[in-house]
Protein backbone atom coordinates (compact mmCIF):
# COMPACT_ATOMS: atom_id res chain seq x y z
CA UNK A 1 -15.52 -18.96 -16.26
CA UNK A 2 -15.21 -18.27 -12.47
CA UNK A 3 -12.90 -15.85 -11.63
CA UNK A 4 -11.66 -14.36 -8.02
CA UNK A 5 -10.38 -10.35 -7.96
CA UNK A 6 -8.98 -8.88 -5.36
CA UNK A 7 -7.92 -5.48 -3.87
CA UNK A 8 -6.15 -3.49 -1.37
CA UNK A 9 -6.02 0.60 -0.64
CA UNK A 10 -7.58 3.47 -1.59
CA UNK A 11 -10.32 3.72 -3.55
CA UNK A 12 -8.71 4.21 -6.96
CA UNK A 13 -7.49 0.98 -6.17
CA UNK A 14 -10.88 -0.63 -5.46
CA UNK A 15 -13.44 0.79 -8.19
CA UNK A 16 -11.44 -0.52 -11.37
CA UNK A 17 -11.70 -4.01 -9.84
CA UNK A 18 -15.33 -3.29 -9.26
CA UNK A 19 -15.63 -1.86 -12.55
CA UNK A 20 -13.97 -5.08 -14.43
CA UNK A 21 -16.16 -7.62 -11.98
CA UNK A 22 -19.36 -6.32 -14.04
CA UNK A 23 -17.82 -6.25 -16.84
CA UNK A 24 -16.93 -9.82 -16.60
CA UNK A 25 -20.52 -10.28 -15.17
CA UNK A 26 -21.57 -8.82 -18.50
CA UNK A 27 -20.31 -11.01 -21.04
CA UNK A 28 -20.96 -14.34 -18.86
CA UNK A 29 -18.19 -14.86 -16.37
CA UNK A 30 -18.33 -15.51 -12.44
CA UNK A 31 -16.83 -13.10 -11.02
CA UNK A 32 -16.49 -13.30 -7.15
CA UNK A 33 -14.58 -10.35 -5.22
CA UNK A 34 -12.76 -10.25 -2.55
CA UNK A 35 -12.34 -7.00 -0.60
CA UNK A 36 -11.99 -4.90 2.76
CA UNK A 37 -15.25 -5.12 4.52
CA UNK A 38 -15.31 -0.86 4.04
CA UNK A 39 -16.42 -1.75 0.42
CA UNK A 40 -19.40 -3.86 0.98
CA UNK A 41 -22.04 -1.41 0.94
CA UNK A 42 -20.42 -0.36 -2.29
CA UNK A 43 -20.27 -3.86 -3.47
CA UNK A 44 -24.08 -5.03 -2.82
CA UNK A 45 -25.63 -1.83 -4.64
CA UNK A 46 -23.78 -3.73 -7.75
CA UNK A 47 -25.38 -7.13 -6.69
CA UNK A 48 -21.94 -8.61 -7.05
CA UNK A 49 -21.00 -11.95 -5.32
CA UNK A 50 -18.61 -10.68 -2.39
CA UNK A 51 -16.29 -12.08 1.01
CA UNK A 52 -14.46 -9.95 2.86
CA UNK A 53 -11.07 -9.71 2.90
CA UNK A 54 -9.21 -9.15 6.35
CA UNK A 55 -10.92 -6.82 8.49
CA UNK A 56 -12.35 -2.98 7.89
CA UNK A 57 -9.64 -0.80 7.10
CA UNK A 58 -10.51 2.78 6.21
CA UNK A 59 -7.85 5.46 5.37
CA UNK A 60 -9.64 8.35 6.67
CA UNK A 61 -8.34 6.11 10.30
CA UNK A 62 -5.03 6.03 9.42
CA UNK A 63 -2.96 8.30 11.66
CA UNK A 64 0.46 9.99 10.35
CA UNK A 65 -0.53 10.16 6.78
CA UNK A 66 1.49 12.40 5.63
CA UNK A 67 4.49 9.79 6.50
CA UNK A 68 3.08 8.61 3.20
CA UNK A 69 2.96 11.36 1.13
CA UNK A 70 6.81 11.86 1.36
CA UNK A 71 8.94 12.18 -1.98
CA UNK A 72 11.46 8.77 -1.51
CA UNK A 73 10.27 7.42 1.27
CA UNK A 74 6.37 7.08 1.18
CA UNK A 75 6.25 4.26 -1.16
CA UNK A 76 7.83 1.91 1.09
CA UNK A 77 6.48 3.19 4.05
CA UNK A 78 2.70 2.15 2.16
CA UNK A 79 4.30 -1.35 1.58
CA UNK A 80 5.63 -2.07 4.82
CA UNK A 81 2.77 -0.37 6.61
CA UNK A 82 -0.09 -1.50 4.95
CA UNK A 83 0.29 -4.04 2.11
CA UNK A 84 3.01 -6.51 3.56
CA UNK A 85 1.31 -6.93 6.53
CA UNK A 86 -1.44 -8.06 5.25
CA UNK A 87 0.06 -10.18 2.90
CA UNK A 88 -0.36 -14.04 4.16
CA UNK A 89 -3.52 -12.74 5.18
CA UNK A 90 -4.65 -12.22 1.53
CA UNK A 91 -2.72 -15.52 0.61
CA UNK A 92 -5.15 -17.98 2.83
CA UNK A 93 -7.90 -15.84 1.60
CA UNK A 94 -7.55 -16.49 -1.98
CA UNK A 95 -6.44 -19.85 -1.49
CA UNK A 96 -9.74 -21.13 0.49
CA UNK A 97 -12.18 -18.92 -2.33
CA UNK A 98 -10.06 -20.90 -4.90
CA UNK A 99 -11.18 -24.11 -3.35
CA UNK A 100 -14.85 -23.20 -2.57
CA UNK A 101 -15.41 -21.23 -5.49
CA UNK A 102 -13.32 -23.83 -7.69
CA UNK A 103 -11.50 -20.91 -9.57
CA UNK A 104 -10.63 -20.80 -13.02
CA UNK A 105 -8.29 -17.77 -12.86
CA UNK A 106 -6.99 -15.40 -10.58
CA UNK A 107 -7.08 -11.44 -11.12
CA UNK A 108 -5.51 -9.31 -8.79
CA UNK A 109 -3.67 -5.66 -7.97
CA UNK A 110 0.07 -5.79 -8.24
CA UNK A 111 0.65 -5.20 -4.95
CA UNK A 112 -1.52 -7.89 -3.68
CA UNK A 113 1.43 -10.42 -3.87
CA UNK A 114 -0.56 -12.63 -1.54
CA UNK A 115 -3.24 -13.39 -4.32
CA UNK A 116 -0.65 -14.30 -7.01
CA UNK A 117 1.00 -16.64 -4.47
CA UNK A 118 -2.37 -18.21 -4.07
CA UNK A 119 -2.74 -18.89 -7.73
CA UNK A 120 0.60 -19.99 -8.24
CA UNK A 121 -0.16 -22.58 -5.70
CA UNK A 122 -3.30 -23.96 -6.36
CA UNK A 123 -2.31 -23.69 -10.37
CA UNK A 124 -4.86 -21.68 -11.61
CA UNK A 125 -4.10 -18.65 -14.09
CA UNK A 126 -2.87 -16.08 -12.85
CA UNK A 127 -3.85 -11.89 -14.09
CA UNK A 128 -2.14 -9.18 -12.63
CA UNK A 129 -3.47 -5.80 -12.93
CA UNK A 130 -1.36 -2.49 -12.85
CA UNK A 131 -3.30 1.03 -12.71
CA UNK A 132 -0.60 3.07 -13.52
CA UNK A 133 2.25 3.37 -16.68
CA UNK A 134 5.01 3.88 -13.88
CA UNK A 135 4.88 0.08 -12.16
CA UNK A 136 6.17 -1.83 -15.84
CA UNK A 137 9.43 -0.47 -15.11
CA UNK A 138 9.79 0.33 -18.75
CA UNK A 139 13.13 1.24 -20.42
CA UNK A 140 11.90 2.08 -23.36
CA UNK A 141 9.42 4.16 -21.74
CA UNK A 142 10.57 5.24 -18.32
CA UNK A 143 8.99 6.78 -15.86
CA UNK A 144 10.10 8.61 -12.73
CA UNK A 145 9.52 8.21 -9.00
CA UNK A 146 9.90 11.39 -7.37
CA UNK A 147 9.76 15.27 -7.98
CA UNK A 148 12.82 16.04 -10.07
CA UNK A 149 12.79 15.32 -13.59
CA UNK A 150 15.05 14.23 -15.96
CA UNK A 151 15.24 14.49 -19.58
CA UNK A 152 14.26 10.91 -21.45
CA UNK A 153 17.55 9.94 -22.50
CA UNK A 154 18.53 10.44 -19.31
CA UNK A 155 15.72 8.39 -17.83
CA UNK A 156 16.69 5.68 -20.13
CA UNK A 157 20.33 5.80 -19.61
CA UNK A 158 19.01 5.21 -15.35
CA UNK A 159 16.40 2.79 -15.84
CA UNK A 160 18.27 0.04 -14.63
CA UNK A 161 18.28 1.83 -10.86
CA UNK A 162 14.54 1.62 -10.19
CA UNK A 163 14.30 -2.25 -11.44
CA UNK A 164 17.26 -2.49 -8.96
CA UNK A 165 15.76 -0.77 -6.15
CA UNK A 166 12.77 -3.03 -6.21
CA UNK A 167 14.24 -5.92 -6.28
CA UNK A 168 16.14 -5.83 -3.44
CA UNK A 169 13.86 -3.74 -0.84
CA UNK A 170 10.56 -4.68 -2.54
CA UNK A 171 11.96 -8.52 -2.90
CA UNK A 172 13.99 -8.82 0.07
CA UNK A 173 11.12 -7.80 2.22
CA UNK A 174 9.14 -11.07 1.09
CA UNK A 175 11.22 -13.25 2.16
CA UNK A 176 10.00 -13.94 5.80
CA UNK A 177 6.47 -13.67 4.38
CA UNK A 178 7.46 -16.57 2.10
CA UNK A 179 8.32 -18.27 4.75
CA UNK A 180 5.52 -18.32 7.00
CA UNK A 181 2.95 -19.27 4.09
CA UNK A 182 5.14 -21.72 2.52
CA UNK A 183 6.00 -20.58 -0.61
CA UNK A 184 9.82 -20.43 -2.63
CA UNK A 185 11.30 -17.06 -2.05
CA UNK A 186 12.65 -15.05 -4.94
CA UNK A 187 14.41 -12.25 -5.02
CA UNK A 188 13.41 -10.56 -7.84
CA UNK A 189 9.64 -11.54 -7.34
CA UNK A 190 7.99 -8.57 -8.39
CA UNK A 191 9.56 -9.33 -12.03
CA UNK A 192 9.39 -12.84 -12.18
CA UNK A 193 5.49 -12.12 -11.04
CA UNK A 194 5.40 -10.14 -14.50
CA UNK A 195 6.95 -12.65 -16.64
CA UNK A 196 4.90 -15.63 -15.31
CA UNK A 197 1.51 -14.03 -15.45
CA UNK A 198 -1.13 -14.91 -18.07
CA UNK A 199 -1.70 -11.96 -18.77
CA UNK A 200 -0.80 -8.26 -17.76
CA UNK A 201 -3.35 -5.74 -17.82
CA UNK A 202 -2.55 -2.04 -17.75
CA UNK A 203 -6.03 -0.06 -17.00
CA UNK A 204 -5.08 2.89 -19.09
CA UNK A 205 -5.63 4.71 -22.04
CA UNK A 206 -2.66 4.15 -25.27
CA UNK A 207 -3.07 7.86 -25.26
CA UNK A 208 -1.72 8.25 -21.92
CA UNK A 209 0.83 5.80 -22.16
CA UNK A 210 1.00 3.64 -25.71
CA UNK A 211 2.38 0.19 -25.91
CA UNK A 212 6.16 0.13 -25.40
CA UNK A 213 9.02 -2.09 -27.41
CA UNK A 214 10.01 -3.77 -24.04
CA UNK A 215 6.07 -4.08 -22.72
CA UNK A 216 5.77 -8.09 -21.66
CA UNK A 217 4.43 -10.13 -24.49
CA UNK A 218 1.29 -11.17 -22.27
CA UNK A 219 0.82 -7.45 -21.56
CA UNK A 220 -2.20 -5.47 -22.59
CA UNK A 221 -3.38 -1.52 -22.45
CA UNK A 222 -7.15 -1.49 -22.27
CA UNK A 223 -8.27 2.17 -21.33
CA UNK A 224 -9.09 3.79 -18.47
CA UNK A 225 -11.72 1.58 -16.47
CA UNK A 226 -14.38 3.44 -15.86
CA UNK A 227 -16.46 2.90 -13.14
CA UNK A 228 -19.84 4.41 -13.79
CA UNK A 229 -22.18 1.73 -12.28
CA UNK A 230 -23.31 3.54 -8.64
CA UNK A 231 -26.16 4.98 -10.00
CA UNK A 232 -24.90 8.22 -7.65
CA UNK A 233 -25.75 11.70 -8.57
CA UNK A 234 -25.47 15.27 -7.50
CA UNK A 235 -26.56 16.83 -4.35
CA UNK A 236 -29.69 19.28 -4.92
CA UNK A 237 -27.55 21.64 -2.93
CA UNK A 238 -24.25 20.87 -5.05
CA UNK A 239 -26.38 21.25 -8.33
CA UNK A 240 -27.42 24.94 -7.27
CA UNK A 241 -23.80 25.57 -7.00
CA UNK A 242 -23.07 24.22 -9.99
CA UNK A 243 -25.97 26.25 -11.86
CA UNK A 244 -25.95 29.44 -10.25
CA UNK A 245 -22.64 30.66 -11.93
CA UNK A 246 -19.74 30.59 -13.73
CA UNK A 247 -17.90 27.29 -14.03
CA UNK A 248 -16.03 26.65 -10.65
CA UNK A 249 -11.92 26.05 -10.30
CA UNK A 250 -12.59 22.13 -9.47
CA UNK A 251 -10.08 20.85 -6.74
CA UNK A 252 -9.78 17.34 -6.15
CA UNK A 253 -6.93 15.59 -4.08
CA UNK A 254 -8.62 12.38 -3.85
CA UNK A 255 -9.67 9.86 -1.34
CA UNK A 256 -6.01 9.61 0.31
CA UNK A 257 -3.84 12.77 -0.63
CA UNK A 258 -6.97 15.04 0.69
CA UNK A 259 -6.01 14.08 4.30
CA UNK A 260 -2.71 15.92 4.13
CA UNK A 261 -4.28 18.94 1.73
CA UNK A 262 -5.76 21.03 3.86
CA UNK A 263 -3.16 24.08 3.27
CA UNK A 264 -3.25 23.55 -0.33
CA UNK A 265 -7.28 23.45 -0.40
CA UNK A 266 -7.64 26.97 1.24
CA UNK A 267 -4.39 28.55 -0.73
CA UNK A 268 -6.44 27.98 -3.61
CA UNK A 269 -9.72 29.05 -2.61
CA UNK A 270 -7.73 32.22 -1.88
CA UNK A 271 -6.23 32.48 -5.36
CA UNK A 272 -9.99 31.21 -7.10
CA UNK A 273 -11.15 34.50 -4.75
CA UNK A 274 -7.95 37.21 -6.27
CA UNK A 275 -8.84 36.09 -9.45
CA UNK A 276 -12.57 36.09 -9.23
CA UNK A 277 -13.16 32.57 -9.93
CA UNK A 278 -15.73 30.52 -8.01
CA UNK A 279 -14.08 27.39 -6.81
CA UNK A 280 -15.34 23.64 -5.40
CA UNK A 281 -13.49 21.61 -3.36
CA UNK A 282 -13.74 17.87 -3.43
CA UNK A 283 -12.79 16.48 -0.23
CA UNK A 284 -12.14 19.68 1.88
CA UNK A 285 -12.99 20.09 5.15
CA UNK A 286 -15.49 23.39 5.38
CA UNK A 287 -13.37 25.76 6.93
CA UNK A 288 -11.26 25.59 3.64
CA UNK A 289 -13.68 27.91 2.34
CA UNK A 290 -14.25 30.36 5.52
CA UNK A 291 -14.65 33.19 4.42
CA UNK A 292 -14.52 33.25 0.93
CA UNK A 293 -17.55 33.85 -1.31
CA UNK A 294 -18.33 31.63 -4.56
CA UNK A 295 -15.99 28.40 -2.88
CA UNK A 296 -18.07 25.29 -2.15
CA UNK A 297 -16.48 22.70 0.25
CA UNK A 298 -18.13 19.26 -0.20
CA UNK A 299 -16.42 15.98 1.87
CA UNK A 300 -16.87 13.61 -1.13
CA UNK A 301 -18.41 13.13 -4.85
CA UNK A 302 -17.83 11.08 -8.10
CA UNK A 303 -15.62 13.55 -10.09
CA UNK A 304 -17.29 12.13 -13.44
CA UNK A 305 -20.11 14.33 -11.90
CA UNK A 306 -18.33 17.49 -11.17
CA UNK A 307 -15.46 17.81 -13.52
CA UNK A 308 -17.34 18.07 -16.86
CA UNK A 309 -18.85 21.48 -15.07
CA UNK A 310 -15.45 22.57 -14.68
CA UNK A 311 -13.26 25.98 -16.00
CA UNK A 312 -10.29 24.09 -14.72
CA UNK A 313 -9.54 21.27 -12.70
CA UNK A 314 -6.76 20.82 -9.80
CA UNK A 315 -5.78 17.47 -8.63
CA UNK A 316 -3.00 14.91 -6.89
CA UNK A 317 -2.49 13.19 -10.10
CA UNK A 318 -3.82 9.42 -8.06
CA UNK A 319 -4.29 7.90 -11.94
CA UNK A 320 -8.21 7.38 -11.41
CA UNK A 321 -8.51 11.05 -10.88
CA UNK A 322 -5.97 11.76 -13.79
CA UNK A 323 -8.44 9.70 -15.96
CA UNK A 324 -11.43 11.23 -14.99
CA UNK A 325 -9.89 14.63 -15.37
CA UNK A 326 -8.82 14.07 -19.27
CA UNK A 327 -12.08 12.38 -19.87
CA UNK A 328 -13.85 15.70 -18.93
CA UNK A 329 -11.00 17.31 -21.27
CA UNK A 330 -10.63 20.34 -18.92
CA UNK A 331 -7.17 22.19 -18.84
CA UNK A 332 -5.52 20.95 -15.37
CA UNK A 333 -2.65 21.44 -13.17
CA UNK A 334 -1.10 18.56 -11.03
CA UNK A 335 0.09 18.49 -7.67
CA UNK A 336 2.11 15.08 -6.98
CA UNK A 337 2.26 14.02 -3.55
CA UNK A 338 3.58 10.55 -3.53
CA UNK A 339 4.37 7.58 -5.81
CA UNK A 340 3.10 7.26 -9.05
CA UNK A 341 1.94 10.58 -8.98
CA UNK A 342 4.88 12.28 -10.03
CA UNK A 343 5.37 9.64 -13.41
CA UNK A 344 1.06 10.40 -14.02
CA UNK A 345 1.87 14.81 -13.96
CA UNK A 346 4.89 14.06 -16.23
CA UNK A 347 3.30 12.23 -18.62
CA UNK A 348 -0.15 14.18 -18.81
CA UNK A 349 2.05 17.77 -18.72
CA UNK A 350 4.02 16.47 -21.73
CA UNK A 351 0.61 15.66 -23.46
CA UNK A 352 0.23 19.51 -23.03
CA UNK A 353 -2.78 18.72 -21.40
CA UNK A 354 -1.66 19.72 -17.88
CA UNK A 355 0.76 22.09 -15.69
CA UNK A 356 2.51 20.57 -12.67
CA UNK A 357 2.83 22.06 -9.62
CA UNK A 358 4.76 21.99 -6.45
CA UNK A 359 3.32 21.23 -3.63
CA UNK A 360 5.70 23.19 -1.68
CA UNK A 361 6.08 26.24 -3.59
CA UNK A 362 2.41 26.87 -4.73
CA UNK A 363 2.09 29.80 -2.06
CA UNK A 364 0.72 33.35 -2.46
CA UNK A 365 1.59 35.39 -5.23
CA UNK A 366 3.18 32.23 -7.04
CA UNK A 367 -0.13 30.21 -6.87
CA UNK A 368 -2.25 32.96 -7.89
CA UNK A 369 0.09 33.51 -11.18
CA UNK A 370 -0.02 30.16 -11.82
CA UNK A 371 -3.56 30.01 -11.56
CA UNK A 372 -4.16 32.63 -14.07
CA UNK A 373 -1.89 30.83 -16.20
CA UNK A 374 -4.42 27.49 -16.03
CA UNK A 375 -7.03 29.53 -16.66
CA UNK A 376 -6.04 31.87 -19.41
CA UNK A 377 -3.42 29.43 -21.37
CA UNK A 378 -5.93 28.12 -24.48
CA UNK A 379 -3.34 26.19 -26.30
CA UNK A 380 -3.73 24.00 -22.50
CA UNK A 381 -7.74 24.25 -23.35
CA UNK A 382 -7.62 22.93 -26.73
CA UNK A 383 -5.59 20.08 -26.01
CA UNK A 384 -7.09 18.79 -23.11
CA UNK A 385 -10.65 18.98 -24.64
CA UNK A 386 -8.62 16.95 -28.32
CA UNK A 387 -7.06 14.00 -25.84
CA UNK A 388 -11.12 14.14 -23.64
CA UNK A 389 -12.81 13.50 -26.83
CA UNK A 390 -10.32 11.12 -27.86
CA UNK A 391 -10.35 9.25 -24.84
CA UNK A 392 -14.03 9.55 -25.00
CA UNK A 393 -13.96 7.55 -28.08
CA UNK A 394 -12.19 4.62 -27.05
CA UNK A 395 -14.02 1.23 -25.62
CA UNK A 396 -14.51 0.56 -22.32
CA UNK A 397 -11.37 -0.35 -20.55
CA UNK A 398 -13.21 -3.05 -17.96
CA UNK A 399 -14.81 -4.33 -20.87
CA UNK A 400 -11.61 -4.41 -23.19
CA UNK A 401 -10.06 -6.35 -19.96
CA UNK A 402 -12.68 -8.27 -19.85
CA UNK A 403 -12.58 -9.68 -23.07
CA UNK A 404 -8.81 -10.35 -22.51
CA UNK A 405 -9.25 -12.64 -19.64
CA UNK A 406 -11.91 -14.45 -21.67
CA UNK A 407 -9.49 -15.34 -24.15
CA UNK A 408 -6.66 -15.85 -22.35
């Protein structure tokens, strides 16, 4: 079978597609991806059959990101920013790789609206991929989309506003979009995407989130999708670190949320150094760490390398991080910035697997206590290594999606 996958963003949002292209590779498919230029490199170490999509687009470029790390607002700001404009873009992408490539099925991030147009159009089947529990729009199940929780009847009782509010700013936005690629315009889009797809694939683990009594009927949860295939490994001078101590505090805000985490990089280092903890810091700029003895600053690594070494891990919540986090089954604490972030701390805190914190108020004395609290609290410890080993156990989720797309 000869499929097409595409992606847009960070990347979290890139590897799992990666991840399920050699998976598919694996049991006999044709996969053929199509993603920014910045993941080429990337790409050919796999030996994967790749075109670019669009032009280079890096996030470390992106000025002003903190307009996306904003409570209400950042979500839309990342869709009218950075995914709608590139949206009929995508669309005559996918459409010409479906005719040279003479498709069989389409497989593509939710967001990437484009791509499921494309399929729609040139009737091929049509997979849509969701990373995170939060973007079913579950009543059942719900999630939330900012800091301030609710209890779950609650939540329930107000799931009807967040179905609402995407289908008139998330739809409405379409429309001109629609218009210049030629396609019917529908309101509620997003949903009606859903419904129509072949299948529904959420990368995640039925530990995390299980199966919910309003999930779609074409919907399935594989697991987390790893993405193990770089054949990376540790710096000499990050395994010395590593093996000349205690295990570190391991901070990690990801390959978007780091750019507006400088603050919260050092405040920690500072509490790591009160409490007389060594700390490493995944994505921090070095002069996070002037100063302080036993803190490490490195600009980038795999975290399936570094969190397994950890006392305690610190991180945005981004779902690929989340994953990698209770795979290593370290206690954690979560610092939402943005979007699904907030529904990812929720549901891993109510695991008891993590604390959340706020990014605003982890300052000084209140960061430090909370701190000790990560790193003394062993009811935390216990159940964060149970759900590790647990998710540890479970298949593959690329290859579980894999195996769904074959069938389907």
């Amino acid at each position: 079978m000869r499929v097409i996958l595409t992606a847009f963003g960070s990347m979290g949002d890139n590897a799992p597609i990666i991840a399920l292209a050699e998976a598919l590779r694996a049991q006999g498919d044709e996969p053929l991806l199509l993603l920014n230029p910045l993941y080429a490199a990337l790409v050919a170490t796999r030996g994967l059959p790749y075109t670019p999509l669009g032009t280079r687009w890096d996030l470390e470029e992106v000025t002003n990101v903190e307009r996306y790390a904003r409570p209400f607002r950042g979500a839309m700001a990342i869709w009218h920013d950075l995914y709608l404009p590139r949206m009929a873009q995508t669309f005559h992408a996918v459409r010409q790789a479906i005719a040279e490539h003479r498709a069989d099925m389409v497989v593509g991030h939710w967001m990437l609206f484009g791509s499921h147009f494309a399929a729609r159009q040139a009737g091929v089947r049509n997979v849509v991929v969701n990373l995170a529990p939060c973007w079913w729009y579950s009543r059942k199940d719900p999630s939330i989309y900012h800091p301030f929780d609710a209890p779950s009847w609650l939540l329930r009782l107000m799931a009807s506003l967040p179905r609402l509010f995407v289908k008139r700013l998330l739809g409405g936005s379409l429309r001109s979009v629609c218009s210049e690629i030629g396609v019917p315009w529908r309101q509620d889009e997003y949903f009606a995407m859903l419904r129509e797809a072949h299948l529904n694939l959420g990368l995640w683990s039925p530990a995390f989130r299980p199966a919910a009594g309003d999930d779609l009927e074409n919907a399935t949860i594989c697991g987390f999708p790893w993405d193990d295939g770089d054949g990376s490994s540790l710096a000499p001078a990050l395994t010395r670190f590593l093996d000349s101590g205690s295990p570190p505090v391991v901070v990690g805000l990801g390959s978007s949320m780091r750019l507006v985490g400088d603050d919260l990089y050092r405040e920690i280092a500072l509490a790591c150094r009160d409490l007389g903890c060594r700390a490493l810091l995944v994505g921090a700029k070095p002069k996070a760490a002037d100063g302080i003895q036993d803190v490490m600053t490195v600009p980038g690594v795999p975290y399936r390398h570094v969190f397994p070494h950890a006392r305690a891990i610190v991180h945005h919540g981004g779902i690929g991080t989340l994953a990698e986090a209770i795979r290593a089954g370290r206690p954690m604490a979560v610092v939402p910035f943005a979007v699904d972030q907030y529904d990812n701390a929720r549901r891993a805190h109510r695991l008891g697997v993590a604390l959340r914190w706020s990014r605003s108020r982890m300052r000084g004395k209140r960061l430090r206590k909370a701190m000790e609290q990560l790193l003394e609290d062993r009811t935390l410890a216990q159940k964060a290594a149970a759900l590790g080993a647990q998710v540890q156990a479970e298949p593959a989720g690329a290859t579980v999606a894999a195996r769904r797309i074959a069938a389907t």
